[in-house]
PDB file of N, CA and C in Angstrom:
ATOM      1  N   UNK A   1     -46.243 -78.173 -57.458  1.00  0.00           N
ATOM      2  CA  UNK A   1     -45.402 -77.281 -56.696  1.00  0.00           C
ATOM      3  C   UNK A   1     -45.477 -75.871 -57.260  1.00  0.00           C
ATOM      4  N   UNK A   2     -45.400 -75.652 -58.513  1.00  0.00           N
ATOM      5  CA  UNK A   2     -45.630 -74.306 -59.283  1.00  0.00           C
ATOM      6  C   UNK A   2     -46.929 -73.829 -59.186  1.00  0.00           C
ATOM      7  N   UNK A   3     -47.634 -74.914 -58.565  1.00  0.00           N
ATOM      8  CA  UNK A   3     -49.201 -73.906 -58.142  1.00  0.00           C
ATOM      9  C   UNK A   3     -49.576 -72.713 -57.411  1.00  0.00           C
ATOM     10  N   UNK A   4     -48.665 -73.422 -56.133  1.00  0.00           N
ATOM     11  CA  UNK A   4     -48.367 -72.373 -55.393  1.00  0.00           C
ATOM     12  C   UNK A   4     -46.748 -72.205 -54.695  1.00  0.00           C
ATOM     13  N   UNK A   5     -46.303 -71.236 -55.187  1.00  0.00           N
ATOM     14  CA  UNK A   5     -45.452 -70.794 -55.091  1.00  0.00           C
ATOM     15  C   UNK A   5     -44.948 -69.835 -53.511  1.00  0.00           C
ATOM     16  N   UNK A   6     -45.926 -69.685 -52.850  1.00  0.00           N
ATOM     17  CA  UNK A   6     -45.856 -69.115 -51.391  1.00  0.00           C
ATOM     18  C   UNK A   6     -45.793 -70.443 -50.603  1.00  0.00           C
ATOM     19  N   UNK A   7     -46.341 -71.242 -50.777  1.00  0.00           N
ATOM     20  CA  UNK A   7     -46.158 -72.890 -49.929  1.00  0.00           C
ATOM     21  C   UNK A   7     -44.954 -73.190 -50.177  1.00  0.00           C
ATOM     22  N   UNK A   8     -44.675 -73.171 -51.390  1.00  0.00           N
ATOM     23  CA  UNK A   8     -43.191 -73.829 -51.654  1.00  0.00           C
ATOM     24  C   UNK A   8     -42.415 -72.987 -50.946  1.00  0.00           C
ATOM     25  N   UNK A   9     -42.225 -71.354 -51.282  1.00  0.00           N
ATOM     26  CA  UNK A   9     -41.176 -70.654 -50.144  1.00  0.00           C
ATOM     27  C   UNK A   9     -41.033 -70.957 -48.634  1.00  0.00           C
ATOM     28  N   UNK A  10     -42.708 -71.123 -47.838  1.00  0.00           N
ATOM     29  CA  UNK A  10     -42.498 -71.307 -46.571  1.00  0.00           C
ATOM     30  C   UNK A  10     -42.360 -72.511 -46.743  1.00  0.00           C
ATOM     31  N   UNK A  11     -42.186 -73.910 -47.227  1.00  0.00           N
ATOM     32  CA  UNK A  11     -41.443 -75.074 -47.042  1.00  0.00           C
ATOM     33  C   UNK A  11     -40.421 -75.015 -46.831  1.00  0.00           C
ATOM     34  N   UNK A  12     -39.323 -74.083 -47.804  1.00  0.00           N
ATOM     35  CA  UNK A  12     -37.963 -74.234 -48.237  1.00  0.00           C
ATOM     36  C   UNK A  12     -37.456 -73.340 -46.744  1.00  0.00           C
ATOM     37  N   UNK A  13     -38.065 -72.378 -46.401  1.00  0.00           N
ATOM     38  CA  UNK A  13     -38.194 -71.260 -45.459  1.00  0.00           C
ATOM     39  C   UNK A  13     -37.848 -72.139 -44.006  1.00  0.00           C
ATOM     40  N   UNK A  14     -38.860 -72.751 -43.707  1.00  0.00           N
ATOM     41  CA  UNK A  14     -39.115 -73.755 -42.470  1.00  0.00           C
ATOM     42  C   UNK A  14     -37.803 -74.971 -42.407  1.00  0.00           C
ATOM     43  N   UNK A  15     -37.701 -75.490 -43.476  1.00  0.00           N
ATOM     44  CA  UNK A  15     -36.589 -76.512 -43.439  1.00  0.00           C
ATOM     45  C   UNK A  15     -35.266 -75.750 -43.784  1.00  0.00           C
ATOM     46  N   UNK A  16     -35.146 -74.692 -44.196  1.00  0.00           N
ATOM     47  CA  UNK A  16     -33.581 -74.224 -43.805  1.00  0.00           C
ATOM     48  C   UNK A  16     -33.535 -73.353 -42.514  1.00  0.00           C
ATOM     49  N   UNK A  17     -34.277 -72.494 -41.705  1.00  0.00           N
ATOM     50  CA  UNK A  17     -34.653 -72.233 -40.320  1.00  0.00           C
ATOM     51  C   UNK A  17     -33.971 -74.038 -39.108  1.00  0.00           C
ATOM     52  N   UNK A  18     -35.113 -74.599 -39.507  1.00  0.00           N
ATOM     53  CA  UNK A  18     -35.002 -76.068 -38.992  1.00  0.00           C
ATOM     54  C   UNK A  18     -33.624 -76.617 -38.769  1.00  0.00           C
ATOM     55  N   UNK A  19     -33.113 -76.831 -40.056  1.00  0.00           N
ATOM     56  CA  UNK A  19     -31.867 -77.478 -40.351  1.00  0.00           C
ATOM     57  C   UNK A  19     -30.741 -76.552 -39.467  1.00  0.00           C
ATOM     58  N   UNK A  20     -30.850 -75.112 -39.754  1.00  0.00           N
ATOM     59  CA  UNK A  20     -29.539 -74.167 -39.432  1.00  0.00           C
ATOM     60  C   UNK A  20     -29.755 -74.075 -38.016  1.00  0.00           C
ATOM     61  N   UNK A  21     -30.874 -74.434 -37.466  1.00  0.00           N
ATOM     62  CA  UNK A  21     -31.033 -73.952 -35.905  1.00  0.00           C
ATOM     63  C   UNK A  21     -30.509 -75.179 -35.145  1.00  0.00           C
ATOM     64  N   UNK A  22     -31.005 -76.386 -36.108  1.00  0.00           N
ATOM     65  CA  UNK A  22     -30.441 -77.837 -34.862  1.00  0.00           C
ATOM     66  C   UNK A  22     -29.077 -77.666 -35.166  1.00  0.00           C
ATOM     67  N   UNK A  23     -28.584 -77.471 -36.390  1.00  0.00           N
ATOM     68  CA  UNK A  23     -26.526 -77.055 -36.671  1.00  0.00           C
ATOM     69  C   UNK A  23     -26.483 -76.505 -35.469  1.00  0.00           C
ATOM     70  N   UNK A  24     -26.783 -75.346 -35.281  1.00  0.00           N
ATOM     71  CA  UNK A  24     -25.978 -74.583 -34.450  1.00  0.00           C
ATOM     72  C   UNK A  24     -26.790 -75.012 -32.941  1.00  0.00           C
ATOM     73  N   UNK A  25     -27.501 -75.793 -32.327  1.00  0.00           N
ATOM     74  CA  UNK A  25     -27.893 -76.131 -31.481  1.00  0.00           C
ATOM     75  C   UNK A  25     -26.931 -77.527 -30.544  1.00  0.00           C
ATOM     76  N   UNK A  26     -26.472 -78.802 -32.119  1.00  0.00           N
ATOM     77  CA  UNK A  26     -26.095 -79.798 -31.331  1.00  0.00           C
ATOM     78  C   UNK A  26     -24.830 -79.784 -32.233  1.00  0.00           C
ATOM     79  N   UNK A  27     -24.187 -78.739 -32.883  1.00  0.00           N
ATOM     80  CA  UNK A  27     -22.810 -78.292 -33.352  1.00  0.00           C
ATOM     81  C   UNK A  27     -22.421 -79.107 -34.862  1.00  0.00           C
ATOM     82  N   UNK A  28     -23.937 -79.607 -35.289  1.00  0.00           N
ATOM     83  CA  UNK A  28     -23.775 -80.699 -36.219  1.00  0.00           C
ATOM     84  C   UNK A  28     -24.593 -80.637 -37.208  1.00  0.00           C
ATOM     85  N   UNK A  29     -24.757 -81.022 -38.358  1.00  0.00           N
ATOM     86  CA  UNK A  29     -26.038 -80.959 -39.617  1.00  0.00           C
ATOM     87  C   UNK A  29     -26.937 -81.938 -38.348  1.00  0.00           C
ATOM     88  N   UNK A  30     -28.283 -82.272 -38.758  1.00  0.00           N
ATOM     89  CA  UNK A  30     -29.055 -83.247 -38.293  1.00  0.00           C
ATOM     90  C   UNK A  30     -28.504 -84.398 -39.020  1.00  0.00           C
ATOM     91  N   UNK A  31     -28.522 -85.885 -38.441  1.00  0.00           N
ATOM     92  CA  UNK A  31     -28.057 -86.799 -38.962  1.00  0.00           C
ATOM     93  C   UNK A  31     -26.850 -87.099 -39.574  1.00  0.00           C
ATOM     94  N   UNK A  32     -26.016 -85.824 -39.500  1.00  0.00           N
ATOM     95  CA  UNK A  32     -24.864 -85.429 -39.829  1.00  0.00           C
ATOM     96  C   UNK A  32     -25.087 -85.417 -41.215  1.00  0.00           C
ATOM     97  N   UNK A  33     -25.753 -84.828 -41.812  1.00  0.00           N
ATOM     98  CA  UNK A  33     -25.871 -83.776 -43.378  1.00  0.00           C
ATOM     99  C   UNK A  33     -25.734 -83.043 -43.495  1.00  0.00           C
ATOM    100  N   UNK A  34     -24.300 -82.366 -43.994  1.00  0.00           N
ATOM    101  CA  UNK A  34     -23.606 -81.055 -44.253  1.00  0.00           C
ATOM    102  C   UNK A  34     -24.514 -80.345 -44.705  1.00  0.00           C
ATOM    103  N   UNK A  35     -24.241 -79.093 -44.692  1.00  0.00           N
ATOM    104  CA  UNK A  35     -25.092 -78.175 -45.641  1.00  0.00           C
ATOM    105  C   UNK A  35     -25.129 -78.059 -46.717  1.00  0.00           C
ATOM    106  N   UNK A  36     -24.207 -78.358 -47.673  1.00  0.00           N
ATOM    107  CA  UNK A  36     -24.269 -78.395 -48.936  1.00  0.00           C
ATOM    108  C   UNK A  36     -25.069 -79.965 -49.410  1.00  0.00           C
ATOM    109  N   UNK A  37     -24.526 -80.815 -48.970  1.00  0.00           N
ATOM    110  CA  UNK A  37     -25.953 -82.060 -49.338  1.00  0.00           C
ATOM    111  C   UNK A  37     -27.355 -81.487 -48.935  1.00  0.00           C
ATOM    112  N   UNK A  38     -27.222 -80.707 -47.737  1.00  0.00           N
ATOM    113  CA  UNK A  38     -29.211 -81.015 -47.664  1.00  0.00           C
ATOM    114  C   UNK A  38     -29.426 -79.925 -48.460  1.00  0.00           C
ATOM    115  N   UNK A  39     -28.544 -78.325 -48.935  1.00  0.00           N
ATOM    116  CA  UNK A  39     -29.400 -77.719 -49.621  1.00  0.00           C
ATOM    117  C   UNK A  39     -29.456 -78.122 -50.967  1.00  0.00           C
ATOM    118  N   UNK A  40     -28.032 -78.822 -51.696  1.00  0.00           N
ATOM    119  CA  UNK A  40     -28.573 -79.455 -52.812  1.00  0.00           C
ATOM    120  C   UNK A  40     -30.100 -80.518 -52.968  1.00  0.00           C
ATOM    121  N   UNK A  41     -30.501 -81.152 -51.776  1.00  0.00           N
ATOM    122  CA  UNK A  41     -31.741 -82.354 -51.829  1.00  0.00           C
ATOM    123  C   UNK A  41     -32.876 -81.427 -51.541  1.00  0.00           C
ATOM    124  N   UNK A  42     -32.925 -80.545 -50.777  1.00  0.00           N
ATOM    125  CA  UNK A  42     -33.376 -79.625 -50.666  1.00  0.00           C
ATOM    126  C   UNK A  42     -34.176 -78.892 -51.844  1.00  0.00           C
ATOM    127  N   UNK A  43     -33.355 -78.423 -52.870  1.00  0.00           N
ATOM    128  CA  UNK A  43     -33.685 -77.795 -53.812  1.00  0.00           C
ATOM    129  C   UNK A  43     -34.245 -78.665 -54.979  1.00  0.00           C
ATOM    130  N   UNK A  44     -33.366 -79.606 -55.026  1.00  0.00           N
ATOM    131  CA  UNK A  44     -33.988 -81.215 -55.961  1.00  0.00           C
ATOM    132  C   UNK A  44     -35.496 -81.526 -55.323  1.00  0.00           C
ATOM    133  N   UNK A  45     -35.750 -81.626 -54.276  1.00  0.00           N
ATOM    134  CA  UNK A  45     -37.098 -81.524 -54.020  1.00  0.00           C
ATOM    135  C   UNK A  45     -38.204 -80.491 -54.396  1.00  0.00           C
ATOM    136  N   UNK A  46     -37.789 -79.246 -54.042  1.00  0.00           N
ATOM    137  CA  UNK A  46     -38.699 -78.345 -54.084  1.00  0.00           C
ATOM    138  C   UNK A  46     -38.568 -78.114 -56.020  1.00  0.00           C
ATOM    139  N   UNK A  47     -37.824 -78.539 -56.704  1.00  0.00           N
ATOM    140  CA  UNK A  47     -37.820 -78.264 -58.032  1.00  0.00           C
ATOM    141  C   UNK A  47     -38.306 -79.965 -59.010  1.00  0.00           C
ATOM    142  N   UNK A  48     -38.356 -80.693 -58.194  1.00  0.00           N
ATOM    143  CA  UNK A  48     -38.943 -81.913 -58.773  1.00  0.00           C
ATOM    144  C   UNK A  48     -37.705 -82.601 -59.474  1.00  0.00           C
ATOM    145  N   UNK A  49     -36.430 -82.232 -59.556  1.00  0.00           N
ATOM    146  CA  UNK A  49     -35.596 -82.527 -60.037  1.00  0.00           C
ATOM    147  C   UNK A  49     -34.696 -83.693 -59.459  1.00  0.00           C
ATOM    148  N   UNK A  50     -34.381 -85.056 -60.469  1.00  0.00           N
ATOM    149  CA  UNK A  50     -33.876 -86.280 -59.849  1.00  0.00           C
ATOM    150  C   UNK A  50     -32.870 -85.865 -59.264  1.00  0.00           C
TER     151      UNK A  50
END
């Protein structure tokens, strides 16, 4: 992931776009995952962190 560091931004970029657009599209997280869970899993992903 620290290889490249522009992939990782437009990942993190694309899935918070994604996430905030279906919120405000069907009035809900997707799957109903608040925002604070997906950006905490979110960030645990993109940082490799359990």
């Amino acid at each position: 992931m620290h290889d490249d560091p522009e992939a990782a931004a437009t990942v993190m970029m694309a899935a918070m776009v994604g996430y905030f657009l279906a919120s405000e599209y069907f009035g809900r997280g997707p799957a109903d995952v608040d925002a604070d869970r997906f950006t905490t899993t979110l960030a645990r992903l993109l940082t490799g962190t359990p």
